[in-house]
C-alpha atoms as a PDB file:
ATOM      1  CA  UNK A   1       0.000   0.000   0.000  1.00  0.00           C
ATOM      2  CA  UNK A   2       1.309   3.596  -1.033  1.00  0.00           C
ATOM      3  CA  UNK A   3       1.818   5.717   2.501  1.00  0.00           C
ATOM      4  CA  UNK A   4       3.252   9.479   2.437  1.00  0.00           C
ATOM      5  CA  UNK A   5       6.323   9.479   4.498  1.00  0.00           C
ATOM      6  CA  UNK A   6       8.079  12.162   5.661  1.00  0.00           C
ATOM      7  CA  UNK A   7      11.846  11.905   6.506  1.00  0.00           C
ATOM      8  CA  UNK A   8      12.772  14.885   8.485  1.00  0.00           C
ATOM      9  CA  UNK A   9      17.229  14.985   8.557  1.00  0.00           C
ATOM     10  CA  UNK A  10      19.034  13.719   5.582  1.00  0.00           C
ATOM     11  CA  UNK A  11      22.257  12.368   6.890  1.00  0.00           C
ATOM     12  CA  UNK A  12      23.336   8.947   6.508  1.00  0.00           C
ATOM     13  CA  UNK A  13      20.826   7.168   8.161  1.00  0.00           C
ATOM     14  CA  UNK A  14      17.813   9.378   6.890  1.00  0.00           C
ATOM     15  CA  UNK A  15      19.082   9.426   3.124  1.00  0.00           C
ATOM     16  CA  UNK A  16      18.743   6.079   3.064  1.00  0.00           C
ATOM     17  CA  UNK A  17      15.594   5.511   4.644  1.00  0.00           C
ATOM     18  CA  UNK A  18      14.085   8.475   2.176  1.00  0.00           C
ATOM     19  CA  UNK A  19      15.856   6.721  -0.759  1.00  0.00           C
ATOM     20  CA  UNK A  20      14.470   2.875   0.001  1.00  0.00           C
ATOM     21  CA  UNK A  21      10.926   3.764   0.835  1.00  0.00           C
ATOM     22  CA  UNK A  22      10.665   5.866  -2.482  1.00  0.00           C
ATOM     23  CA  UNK A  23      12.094   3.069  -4.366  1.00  0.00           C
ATOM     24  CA  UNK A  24       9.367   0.787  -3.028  1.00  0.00           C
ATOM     25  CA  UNK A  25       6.919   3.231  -4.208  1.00  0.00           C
ATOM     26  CA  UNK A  26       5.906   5.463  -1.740  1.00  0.00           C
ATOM     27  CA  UNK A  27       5.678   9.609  -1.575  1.00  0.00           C
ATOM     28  CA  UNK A  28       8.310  10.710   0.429  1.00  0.00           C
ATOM     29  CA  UNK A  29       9.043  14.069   1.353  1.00  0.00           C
ATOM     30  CA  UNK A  30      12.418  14.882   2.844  1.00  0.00           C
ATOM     31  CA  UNK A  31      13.545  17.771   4.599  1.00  0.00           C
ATOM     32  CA  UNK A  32      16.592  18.948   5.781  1.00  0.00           C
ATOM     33  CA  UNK A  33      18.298  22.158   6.994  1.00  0.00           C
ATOM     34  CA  UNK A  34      21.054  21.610   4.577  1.00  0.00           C
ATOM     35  CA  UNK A  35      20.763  22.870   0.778  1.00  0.00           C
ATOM     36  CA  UNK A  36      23.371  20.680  -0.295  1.00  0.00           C
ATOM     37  CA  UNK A  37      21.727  17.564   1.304  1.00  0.00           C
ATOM     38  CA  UNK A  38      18.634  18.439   0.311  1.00  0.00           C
ATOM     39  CA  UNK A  39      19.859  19.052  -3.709  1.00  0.00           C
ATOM     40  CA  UNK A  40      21.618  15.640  -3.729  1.00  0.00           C
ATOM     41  CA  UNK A  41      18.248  13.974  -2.549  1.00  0.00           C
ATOM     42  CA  UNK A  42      16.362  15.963  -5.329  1.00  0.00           C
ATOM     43  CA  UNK A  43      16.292  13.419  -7.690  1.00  0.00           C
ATOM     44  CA  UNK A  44      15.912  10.602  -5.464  1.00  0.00           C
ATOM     45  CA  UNK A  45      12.564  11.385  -3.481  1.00  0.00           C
ATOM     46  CA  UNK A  46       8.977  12.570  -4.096  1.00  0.00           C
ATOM     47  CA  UNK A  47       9.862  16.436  -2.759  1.00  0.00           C
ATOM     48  CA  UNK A  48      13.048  17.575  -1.420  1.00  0.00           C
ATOM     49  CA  UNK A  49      12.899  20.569   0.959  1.00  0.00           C
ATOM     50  CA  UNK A  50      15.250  23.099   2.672  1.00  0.00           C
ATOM     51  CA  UNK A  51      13.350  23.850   5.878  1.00  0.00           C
ATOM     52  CA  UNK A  52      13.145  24.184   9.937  1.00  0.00           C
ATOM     53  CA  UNK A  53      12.191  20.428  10.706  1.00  0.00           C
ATOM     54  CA  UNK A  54      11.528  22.380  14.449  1.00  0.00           C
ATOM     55  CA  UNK A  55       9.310  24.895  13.392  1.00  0.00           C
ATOM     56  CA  UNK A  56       5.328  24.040  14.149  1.00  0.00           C
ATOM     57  CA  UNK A  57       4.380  26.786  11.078  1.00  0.00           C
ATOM     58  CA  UNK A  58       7.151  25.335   8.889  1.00  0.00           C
ATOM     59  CA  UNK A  59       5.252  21.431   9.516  1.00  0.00           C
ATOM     60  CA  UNK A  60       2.002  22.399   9.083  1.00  0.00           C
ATOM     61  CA  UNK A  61       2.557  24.476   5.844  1.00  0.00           C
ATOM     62  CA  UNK A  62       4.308  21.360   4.652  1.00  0.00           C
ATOM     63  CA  UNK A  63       1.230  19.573   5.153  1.00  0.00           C
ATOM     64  CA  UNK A  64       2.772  17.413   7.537  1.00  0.00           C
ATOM     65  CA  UNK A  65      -0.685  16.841   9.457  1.00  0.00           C
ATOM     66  CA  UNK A  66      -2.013  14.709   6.735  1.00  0.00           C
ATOM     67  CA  UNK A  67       1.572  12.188   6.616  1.00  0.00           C
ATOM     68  CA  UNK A  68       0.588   8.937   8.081  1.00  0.00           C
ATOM     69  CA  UNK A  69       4.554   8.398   8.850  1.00  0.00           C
ATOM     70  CA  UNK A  70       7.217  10.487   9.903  1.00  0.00           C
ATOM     71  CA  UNK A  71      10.969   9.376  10.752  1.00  0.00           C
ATOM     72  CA  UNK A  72      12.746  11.767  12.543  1.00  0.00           C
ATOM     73  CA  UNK A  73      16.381  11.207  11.290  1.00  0.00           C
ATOM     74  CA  UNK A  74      18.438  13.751  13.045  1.00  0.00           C
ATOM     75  CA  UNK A  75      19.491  11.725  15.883  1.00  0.00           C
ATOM     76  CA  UNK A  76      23.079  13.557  16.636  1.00  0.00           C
ATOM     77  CA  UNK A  77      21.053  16.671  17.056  1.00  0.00           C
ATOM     78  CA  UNK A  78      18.974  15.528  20.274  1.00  0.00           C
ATOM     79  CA  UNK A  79      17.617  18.872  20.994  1.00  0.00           C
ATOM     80  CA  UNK A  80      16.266  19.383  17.374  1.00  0.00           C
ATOM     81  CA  UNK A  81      14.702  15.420  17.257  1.00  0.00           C
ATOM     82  CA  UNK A  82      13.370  16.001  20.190  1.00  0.00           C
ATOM     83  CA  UNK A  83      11.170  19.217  19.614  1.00  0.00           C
ATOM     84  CA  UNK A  84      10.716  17.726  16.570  1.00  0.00           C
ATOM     85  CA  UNK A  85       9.308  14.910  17.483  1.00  0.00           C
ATOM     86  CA  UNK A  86       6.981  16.898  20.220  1.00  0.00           C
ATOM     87  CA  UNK A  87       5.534  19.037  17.051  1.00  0.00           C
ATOM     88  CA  UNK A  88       4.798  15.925  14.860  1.00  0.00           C
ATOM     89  CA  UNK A  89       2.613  14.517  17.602  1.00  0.00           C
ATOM     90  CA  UNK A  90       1.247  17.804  18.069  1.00  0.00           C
ATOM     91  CA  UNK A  91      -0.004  18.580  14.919  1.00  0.00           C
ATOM     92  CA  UNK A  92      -1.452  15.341  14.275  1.00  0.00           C
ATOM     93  CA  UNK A  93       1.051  12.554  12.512  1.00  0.00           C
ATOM     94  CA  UNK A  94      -0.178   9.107  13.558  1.00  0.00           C
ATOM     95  CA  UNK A  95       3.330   7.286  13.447  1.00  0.00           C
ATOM     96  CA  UNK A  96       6.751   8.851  14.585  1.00  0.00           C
ATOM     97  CA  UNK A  97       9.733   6.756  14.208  1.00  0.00           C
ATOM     98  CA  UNK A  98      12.297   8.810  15.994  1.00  0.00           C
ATOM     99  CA  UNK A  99      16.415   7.729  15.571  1.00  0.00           C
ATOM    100  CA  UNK A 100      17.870   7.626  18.742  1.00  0.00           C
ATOM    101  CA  UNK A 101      22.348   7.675  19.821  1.00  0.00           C
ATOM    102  CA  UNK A 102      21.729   6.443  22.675  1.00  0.00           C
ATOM    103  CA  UNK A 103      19.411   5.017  25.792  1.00  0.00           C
ATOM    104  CA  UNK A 104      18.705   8.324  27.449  1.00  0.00           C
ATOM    105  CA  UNK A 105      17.667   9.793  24.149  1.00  0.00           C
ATOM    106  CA  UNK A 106      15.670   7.168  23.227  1.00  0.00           C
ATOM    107  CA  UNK A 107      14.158   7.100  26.680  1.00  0.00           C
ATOM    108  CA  UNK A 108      13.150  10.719  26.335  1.00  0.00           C
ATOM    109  CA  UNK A 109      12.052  10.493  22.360  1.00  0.00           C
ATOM    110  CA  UNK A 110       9.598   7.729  23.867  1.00  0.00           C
ATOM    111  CA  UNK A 111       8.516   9.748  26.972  1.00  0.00           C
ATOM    112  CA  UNK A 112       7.264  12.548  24.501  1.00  0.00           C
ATOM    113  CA  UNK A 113       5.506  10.207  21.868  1.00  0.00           C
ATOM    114  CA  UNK A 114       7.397   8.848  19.488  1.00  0.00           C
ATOM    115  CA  UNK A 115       5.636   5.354  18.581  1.00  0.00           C
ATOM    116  CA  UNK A 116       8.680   3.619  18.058  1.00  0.00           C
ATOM    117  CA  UNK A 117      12.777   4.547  18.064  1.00  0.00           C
ATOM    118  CA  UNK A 118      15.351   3.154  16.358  1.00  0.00           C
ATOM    119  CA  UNK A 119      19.292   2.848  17.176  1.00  0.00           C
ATOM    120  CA  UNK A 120      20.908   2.500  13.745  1.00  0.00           C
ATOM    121  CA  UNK A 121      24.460   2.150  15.275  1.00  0.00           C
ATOM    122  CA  UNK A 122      23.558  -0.577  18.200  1.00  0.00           C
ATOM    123  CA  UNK A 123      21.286  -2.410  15.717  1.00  0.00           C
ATOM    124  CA  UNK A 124      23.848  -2.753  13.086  1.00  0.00           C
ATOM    125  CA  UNK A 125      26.654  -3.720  15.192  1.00  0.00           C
ATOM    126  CA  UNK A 126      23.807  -6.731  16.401  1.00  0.00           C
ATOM    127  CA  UNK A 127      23.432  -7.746  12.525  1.00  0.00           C
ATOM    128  CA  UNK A 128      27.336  -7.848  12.211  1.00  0.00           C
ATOM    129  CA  UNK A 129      27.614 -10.247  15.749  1.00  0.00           C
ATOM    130  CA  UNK A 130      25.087 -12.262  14.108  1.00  0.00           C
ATOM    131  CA  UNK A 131      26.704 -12.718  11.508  1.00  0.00           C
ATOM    132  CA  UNK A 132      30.218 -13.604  12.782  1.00  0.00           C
ATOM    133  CA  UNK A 133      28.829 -15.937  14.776  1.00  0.00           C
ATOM    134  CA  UNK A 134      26.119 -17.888  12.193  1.00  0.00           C
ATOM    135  CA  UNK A 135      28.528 -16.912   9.072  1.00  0.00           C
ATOM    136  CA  UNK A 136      25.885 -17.629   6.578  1.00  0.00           C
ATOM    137  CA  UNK A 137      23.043 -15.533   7.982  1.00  0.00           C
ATOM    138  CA  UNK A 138      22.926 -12.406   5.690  1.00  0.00           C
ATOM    139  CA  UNK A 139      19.894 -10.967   7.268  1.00  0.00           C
ATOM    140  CA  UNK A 140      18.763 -10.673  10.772  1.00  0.00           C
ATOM    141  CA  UNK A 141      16.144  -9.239  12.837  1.00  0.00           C
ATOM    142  CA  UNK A 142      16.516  -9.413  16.464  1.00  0.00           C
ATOM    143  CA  UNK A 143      13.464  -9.893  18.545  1.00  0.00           C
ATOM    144  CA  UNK A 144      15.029 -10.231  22.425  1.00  0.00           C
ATOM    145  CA  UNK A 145      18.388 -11.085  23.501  1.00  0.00           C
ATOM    146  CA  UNK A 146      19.871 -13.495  21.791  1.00  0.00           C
ATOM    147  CA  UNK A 147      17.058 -14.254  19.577  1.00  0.00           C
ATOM    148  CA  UNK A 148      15.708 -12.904  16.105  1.00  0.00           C
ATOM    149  CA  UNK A 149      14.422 -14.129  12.809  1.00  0.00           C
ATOM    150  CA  UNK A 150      17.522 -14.984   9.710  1.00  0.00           C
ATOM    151  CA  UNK A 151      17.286 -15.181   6.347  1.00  0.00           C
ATOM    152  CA  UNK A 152      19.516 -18.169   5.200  1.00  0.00           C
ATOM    153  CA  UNK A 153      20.935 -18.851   1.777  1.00  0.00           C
ATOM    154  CA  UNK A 154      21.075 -22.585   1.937  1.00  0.00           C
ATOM    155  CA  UNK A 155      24.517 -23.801   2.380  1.00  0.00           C
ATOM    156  CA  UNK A 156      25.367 -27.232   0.466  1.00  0.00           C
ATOM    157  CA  UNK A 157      25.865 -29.140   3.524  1.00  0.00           C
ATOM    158  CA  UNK A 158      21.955 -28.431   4.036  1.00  0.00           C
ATOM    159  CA  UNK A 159      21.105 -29.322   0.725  1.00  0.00           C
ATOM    160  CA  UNK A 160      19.373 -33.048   0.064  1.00  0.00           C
ATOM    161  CA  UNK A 161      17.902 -33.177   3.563  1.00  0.00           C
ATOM    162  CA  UNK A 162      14.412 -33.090   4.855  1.00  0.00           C
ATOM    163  CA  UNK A 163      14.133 -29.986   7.748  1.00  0.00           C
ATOM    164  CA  UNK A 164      13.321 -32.457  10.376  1.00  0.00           C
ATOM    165  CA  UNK A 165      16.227 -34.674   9.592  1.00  0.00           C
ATOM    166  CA  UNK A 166      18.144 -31.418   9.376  1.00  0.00           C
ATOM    167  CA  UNK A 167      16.933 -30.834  13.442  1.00  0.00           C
ATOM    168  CA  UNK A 168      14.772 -27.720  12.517  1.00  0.00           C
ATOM    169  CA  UNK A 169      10.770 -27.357  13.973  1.00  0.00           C
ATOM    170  CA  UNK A 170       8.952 -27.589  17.208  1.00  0.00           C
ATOM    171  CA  UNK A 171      10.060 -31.170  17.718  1.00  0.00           C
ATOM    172  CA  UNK A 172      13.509 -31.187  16.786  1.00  0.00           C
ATOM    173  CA  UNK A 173      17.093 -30.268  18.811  1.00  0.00           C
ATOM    174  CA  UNK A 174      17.582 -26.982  18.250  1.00  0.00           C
ATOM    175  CA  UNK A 175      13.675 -25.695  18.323  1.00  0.00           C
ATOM    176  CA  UNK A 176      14.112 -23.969  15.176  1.00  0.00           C
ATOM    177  CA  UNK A 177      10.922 -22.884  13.420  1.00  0.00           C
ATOM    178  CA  UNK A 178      11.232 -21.897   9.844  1.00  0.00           C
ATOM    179  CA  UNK A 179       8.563 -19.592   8.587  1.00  0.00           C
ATOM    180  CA  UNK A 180       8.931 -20.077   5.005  1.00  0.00           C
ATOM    181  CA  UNK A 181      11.662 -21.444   2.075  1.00  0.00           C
ATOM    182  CA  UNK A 182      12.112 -18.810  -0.662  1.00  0.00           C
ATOM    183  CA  UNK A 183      12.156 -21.149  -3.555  1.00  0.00           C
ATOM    184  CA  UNK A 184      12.932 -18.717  -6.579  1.00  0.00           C
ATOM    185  CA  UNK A 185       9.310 -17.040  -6.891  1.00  0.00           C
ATOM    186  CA  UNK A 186       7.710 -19.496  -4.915  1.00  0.00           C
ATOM    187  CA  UNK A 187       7.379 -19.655  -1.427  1.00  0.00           C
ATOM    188  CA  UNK A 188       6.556 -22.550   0.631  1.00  0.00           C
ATOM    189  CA  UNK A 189       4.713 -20.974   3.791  1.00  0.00           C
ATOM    190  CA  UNK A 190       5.064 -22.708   7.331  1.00  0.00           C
ATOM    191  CA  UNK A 191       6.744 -25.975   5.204  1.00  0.00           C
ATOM    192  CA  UNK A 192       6.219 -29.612   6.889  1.00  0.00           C
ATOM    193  CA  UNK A 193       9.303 -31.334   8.054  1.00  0.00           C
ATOM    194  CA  UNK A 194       9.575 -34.030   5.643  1.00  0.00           C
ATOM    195  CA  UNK A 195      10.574 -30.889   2.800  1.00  0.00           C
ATOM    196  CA  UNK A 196      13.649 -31.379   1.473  1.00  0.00           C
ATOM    197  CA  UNK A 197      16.249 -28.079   0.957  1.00  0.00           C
ATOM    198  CA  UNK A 198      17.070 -27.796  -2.705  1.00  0.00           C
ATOM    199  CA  UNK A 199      19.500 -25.380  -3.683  1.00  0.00           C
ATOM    200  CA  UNK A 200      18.759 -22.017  -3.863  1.00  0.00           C
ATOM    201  CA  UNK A 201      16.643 -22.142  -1.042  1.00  0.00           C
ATOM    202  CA  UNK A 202      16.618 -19.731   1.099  1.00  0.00           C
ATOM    203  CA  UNK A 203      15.321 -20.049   4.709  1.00  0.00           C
ATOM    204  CA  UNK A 204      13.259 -17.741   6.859  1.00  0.00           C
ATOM    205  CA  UNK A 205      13.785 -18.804  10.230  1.00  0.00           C
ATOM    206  CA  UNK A 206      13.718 -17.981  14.027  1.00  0.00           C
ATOM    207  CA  UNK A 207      14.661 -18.774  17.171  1.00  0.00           C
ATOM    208  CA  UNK A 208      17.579 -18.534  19.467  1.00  0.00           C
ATOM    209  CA  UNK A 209      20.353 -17.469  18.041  1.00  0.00           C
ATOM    210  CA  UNK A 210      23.126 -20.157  19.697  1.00  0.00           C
ATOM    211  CA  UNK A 211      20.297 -22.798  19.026  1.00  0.00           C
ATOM    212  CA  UNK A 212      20.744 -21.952  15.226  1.00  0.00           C
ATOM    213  CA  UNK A 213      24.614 -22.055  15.161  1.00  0.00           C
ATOM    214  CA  UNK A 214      24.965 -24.980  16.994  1.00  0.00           C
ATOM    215  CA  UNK A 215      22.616 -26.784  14.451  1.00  0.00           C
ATOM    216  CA  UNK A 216      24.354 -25.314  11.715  1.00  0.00           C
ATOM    217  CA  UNK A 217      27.605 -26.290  12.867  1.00  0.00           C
ATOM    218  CA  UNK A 218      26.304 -29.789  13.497  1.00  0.00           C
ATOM    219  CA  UNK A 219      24.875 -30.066   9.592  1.00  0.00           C
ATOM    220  CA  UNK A 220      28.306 -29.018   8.580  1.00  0.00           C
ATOM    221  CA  UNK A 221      30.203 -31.321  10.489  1.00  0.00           C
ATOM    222  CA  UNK A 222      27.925 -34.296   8.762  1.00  0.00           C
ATOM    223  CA  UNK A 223      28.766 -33.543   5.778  1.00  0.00           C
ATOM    224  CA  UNK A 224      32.368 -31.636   5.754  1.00  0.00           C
ATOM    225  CA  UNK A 225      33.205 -32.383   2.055  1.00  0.00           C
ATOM    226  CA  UNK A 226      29.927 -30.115   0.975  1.00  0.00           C
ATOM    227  CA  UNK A 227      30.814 -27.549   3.188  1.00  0.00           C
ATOM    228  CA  UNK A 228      30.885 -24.181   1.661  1.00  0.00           C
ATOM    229  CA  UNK A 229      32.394 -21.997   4.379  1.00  0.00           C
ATOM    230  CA  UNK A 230      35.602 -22.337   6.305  1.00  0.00           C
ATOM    231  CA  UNK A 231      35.117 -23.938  10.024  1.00  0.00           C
END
């Protein structure tokens, strides 16, 4: 479904967001203090605009009260994403997503309303610990300590064997519940256990995160001359 979104800071983090959300098809306005940011987003957005993110008159001329979504970006600048984020919910926005640097900013940016905050830095350096550790996870969500959903490119050592041989499910070792195999542009939703991984597979699954290396590592050890990644 097309949403308006308004990204409101155009640094790293908000150039991005601004950039992926129009390239999935949605209006997105973007605003920044800085004419330079704001020209270099020009082409790459809905409406690029140098303006006061802070100011309540600057907002509401920008028609900011009819956005469903606004992501406050400017996280360095905790005084300005923090008034900021007190105007959205003031003039009417349903859903603030406000970028946080740290705990007591985030704390605060939820104190005043923001419906959900984000910590770029903390969750990326998660994504890359994942990934050390599990190797051939390329995407992760976390969803508590220590646990989160992966997407898994099928390694060959997987390959050939049903997902309950493989320890995966409710029943088996590891408690391992895979929500769906990618299987080029079919998907197999909530598959039984007795599917087999083909190659090219890719998994959707989730669970504890040690629970899912430990399995891995077992599958690999099973089969070391189809491993596909060093031990």
């Amino acid at each position: 479904m097309r949403k308006q979104v308004a990204v409101l800071g155009l640094g790293r983090f908000g150039s991005r967001v601004a950039t992926t959300l129009h390239d999935a098809g949605h209006d997105v306005l973007a605003i920044d203090m800085d004419e330079k940011r704001v020209q270099e987003m020009a082409a790459h957005v809905t409406h690029a605009v140098q303006a006061d993110a802070t100011s309540e008159s600057v907002l509401t001329e920008l028609g900011l009260p009819d956005f469903e979504v606004a992501v406050v970006a400017m996280g360095s600048a905790i005084e300005s994403s923090v008034l900021c984020t007190i105007l959205l919910r003031k003039i009417g926005v349903t859903y603030v997503i406000a970028r946080a640097d740290h705990d007591l900013h985030g704390s605060i940016l939820e104190r005043i309303g923001a419906n959900r905050v984000v910590y770029p830095e903390q969750e990326m350096g998660e994504r890359v610990a994942h990934e050390v550790v599990l190797r051939v996870v390329k995407d992760y969500m976390p969803l508590g300590v220590g646990q989160g959903i992966s997407s898994l490119m099928s390694p060959k050592y997987l390959v050939g064997h049903t997902l309950g041989d493989l320890g995966f499910g409710p029943s088996g070792k590891a408690n391992i519940a895979v929500l769906l195999i990618q299987r080029g542009e079919e998907f197999v939703v909530s598959p039984c256990m007795s599917e087999k991984v083909v190659v090219g597979d890719v998994l959707i699954l989730m669970g504890q995160d040690d629970s899912l290396g430990q399995l891995l590592s077992d599958a690999r050890k099973q089969a070391p001359e189809a491993s596909d990644e060093p031990s």
